[in-house]
C-alpha atoms as a PDB file:
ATOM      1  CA  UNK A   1      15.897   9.181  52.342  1.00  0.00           C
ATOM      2  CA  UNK A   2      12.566   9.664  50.223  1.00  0.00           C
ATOM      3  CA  UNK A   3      14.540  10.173  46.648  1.00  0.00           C
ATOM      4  CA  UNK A   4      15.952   6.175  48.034  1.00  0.00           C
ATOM      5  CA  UNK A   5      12.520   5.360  48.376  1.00  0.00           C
ATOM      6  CA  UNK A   6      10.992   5.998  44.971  1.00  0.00           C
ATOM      7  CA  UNK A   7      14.027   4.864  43.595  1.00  0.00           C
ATOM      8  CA  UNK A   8      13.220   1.388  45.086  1.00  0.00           C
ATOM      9  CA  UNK A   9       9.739   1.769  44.002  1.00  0.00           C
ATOM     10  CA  UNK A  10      10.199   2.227  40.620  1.00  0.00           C
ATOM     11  CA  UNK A  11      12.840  -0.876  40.463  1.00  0.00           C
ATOM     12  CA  UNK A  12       9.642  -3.211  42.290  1.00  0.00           C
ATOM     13  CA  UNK A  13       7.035  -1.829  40.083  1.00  0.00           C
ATOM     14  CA  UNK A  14       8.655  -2.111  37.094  1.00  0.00           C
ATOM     15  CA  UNK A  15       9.803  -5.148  37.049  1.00  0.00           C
ATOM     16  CA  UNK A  16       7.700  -7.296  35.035  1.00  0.00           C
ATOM     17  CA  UNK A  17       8.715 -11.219  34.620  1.00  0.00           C
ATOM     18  CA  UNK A  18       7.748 -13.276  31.795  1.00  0.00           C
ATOM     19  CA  UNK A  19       5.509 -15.656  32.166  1.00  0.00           C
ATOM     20  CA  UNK A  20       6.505 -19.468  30.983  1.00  0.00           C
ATOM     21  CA  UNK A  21       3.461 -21.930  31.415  1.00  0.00           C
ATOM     22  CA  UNK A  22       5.626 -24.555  32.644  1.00  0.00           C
ATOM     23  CA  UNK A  23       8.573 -24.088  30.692  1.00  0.00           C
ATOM     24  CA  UNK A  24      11.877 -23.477  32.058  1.00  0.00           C
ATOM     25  CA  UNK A  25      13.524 -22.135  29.384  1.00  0.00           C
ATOM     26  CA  UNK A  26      13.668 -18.559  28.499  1.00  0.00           C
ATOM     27  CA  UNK A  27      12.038 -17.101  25.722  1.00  0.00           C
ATOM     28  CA  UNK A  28      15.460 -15.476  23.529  1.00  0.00           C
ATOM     29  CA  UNK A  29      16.916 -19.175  23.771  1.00  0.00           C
ATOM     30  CA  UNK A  30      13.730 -20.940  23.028  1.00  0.00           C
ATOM     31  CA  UNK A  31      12.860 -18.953  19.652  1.00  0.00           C
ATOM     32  CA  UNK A  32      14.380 -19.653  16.657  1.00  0.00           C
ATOM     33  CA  UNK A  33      15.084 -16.324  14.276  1.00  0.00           C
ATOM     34  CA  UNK A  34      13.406 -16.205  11.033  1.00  0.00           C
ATOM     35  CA  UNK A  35      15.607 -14.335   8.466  1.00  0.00           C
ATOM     36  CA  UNK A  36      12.393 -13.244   6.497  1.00  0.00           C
ATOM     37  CA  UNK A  37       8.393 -13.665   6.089  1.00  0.00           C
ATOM     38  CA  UNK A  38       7.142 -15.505   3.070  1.00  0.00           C
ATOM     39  CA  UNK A  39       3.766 -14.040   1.970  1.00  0.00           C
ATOM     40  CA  UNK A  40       1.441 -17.361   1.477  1.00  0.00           C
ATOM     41  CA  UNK A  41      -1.726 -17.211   0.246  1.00  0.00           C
ATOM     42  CA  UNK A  42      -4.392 -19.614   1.493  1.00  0.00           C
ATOM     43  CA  UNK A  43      -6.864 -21.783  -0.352  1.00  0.00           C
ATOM     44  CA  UNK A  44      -9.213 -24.361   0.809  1.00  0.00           C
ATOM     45  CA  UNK A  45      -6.933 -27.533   0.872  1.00  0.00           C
ATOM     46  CA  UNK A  46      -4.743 -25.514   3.477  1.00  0.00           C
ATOM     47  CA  UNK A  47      -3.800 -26.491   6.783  1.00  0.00           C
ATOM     48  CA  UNK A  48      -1.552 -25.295   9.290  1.00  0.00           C
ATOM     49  CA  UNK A  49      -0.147 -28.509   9.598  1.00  0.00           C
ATOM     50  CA  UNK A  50       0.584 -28.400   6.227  1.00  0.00           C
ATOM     51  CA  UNK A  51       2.090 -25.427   5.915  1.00  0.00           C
ATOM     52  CA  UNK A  52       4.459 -25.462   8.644  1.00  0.00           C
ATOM     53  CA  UNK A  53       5.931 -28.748   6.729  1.00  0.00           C
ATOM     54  CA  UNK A  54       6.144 -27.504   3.531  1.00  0.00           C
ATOM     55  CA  UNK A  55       8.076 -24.445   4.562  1.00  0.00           C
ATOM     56  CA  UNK A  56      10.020 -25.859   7.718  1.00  0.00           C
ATOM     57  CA  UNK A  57       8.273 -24.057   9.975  1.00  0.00           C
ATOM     58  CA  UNK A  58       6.214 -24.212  13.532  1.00  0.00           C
ATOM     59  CA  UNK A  59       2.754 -24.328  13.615  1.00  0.00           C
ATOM     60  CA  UNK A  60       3.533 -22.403  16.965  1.00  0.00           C
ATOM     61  CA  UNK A  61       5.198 -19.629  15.208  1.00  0.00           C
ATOM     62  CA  UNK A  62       2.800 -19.087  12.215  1.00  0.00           C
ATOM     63  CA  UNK A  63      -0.169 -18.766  14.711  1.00  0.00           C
ATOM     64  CA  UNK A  64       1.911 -16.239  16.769  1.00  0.00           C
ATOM     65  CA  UNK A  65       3.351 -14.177  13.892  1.00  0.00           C
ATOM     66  CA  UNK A  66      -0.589 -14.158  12.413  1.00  0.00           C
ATOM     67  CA  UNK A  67      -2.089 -14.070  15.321  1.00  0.00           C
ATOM     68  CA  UNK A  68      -4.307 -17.074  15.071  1.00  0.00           C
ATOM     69  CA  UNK A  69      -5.706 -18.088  18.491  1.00  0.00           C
ATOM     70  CA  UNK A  70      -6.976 -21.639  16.701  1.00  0.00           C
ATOM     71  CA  UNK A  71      -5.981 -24.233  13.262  1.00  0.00           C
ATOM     72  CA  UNK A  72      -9.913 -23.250  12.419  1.00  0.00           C
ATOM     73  CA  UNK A  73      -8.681 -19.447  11.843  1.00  0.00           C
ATOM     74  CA  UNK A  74      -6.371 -20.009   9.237  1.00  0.00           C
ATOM     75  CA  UNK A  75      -9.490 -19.824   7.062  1.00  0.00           C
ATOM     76  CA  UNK A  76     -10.316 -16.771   7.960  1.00  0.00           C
ATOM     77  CA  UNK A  77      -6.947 -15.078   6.376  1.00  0.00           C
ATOM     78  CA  UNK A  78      -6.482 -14.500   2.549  1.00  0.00           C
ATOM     79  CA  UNK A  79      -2.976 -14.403   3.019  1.00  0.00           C
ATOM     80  CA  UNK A  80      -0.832 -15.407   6.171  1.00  0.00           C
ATOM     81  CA  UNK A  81       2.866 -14.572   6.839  1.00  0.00           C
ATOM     82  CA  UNK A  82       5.243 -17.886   7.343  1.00  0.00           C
ATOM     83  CA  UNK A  83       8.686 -17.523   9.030  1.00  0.00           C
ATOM     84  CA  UNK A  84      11.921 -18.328   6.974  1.00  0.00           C
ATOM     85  CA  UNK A  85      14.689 -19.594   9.222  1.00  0.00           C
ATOM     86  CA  UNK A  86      18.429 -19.480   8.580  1.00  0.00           C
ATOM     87  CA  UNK A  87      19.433 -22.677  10.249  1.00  0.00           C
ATOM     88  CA  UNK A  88      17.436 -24.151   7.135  1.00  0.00           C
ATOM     89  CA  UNK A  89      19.788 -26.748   5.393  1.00  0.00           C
ATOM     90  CA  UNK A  90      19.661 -25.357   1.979  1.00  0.00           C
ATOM     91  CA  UNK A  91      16.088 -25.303   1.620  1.00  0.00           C
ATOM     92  CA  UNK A  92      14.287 -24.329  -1.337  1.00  0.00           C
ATOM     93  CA  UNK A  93      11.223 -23.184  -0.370  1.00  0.00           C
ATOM     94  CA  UNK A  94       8.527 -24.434  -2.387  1.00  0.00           C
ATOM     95  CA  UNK A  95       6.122 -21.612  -3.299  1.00  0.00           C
ATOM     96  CA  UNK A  96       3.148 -20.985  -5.166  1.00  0.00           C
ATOM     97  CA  UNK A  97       3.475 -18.460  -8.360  1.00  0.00           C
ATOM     98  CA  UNK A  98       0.855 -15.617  -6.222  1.00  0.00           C
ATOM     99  CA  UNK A  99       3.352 -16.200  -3.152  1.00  0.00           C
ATOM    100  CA  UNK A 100       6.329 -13.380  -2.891  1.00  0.00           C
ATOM    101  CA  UNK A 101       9.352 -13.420  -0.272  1.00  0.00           C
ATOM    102  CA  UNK A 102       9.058 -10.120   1.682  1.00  0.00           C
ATOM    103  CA  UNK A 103      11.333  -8.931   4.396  1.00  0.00           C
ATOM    104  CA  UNK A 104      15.282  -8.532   4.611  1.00  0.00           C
ATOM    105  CA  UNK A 105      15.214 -10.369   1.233  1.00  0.00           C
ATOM    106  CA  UNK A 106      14.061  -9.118  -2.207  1.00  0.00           C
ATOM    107  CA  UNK A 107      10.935 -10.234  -3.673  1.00  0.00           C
ATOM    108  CA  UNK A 108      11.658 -13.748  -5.788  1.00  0.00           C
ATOM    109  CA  UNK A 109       9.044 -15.347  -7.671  1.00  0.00           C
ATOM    110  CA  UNK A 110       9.511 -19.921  -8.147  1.00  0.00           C
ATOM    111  CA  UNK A 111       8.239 -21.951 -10.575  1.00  0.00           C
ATOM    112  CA  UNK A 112       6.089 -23.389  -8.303  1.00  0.00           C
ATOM    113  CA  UNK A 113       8.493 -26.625  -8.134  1.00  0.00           C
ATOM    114  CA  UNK A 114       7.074 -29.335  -5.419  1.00  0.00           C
ATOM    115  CA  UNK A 115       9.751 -30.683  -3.137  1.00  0.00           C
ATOM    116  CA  UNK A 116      10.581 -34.629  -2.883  1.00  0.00           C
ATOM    117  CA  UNK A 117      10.320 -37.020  -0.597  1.00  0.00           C
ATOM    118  CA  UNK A 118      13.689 -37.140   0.342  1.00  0.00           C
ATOM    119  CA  UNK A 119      13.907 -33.894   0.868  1.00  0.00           C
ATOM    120  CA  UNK A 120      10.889 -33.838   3.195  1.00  0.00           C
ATOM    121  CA  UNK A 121      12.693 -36.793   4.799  1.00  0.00           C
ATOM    122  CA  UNK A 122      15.631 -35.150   4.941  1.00  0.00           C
ATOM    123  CA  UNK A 123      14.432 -32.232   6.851  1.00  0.00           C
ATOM    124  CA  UNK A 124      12.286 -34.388   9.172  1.00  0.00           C
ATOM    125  CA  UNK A 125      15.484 -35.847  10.109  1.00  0.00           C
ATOM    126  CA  UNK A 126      17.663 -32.326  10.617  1.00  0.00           C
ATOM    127  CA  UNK A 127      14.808 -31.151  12.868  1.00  0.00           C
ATOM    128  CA  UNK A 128      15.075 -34.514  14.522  1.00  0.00           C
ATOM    129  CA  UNK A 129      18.564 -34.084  15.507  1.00  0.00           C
ATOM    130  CA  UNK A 130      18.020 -30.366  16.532  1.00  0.00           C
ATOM    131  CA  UNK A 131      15.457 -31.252  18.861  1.00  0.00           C
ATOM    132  CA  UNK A 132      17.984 -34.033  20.218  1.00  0.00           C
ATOM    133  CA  UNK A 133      20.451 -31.811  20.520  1.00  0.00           C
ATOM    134  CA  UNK A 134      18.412 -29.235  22.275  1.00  0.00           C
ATOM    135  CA  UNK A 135      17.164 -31.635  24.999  1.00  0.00           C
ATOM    136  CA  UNK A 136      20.679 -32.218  25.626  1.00  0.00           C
ATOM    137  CA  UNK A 137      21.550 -29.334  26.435  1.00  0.00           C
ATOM    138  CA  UNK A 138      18.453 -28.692  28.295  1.00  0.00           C
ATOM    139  CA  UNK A 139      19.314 -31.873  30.088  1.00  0.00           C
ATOM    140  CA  UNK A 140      22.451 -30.648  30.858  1.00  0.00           C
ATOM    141  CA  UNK A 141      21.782 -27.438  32.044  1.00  0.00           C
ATOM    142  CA  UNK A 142      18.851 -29.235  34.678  1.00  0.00           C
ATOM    143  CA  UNK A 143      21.711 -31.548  36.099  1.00  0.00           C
ATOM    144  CA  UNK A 144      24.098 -28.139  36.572  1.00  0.00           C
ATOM    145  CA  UNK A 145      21.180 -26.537  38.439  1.00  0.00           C
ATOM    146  CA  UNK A 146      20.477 -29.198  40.718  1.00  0.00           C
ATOM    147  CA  UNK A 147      24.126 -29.495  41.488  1.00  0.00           C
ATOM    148  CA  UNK A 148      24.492 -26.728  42.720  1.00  0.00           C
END
C-alpha cells in the first residue's frame, strides 16, 4: 500500500504545468521553429523593431532567445542572435558584411544588398495571411471546445 503511495506522490509533485498569461494556446503550437541564428551585430541606429522587420522575425523571439527583459537592452549587447525561420518565402536575408549565419547552416557572408519595398511589402502581407490563418484555426478550435 505505501510503494502506491509514493508512487502517487511523485506523479502530484512532479507535475509542473506551464504557465500561459492568458493565452490558450500551448506553447509547441504557438512557436514558430527557427532553422538557424543569424549573428547581428548592433550599432546605434538599431532597434528591435527594426530588426525583427528586416529579418522576418518577432521582437518576442529576439528578446527571448537574447534574453532581453526590455527594447532599452538591446544596447547593451555587441552582438545579438536573430532567429531564421523556414516558413520564410524565399527570403534573402539582408545582412551586414561583420554579420555571419551560424547554426545548422554554414557560415555565408552577403554583399550587404538592402531589400525593396516590395519585398518588405510582400512579406508584410505573407505574415498577414499567416496570422489570418492562425486565428482561424484558433477560432475554430474555441467553437469545438464549447461544443462540446
Amino acid at each position: 500500500m505505501m510503494a502506491g503511495h509514493d508512487d502517487e506522490r511523485t506523479f502530484l509533485c512532479g507535475y509542473q504545468r506551464t504557465r500561459g498569461y492568458g493565452s490558450t494556446a500551448t506553447p509547441e503550437s504557438s512557436m514558430r521553429k527557427y532553422s538557424s541564428l543569424i549573428n547581428h551585430t548592433v550599432v546605434p541606429s538599431d532597434t528591435l523593431q527594426g530588426l525583427a522587420l528586416r529579418y522576418n522575425s518577432s521582437m518576442a523571439d529576439i528578446k527571448r532567445i537574447n534574453r532581453l527583459w526590455s527594447n532599452e537592452s538591446l544596447y547593451l549587447k555587441i552582438i545579438v542572435k536573430i532567429p531564421i525561420y523556414e516558413d520564410a518565402p524565399n527570403l534573402k536575408v539582408p545582412e551586414p558584411p561583420e554579420t555571419q549565419l551560424v547554426g545548422r547552416s554554414s557560415i555565408v557572408a552577403h554583399s550587404g544588398c538592402s531589400e525593396s519595398v516590395k519585398d518588405i511589402f510582400n512579406r508584410v502581407d505573407s505574415n498577414i495571411r499567416r496570422t489570418i490563418k492562425s486565428v482561424e484555426q484558433s477560432e475554430e478550435r474555441m467553437k469545438s471546445v464549447d461544443t462540446r
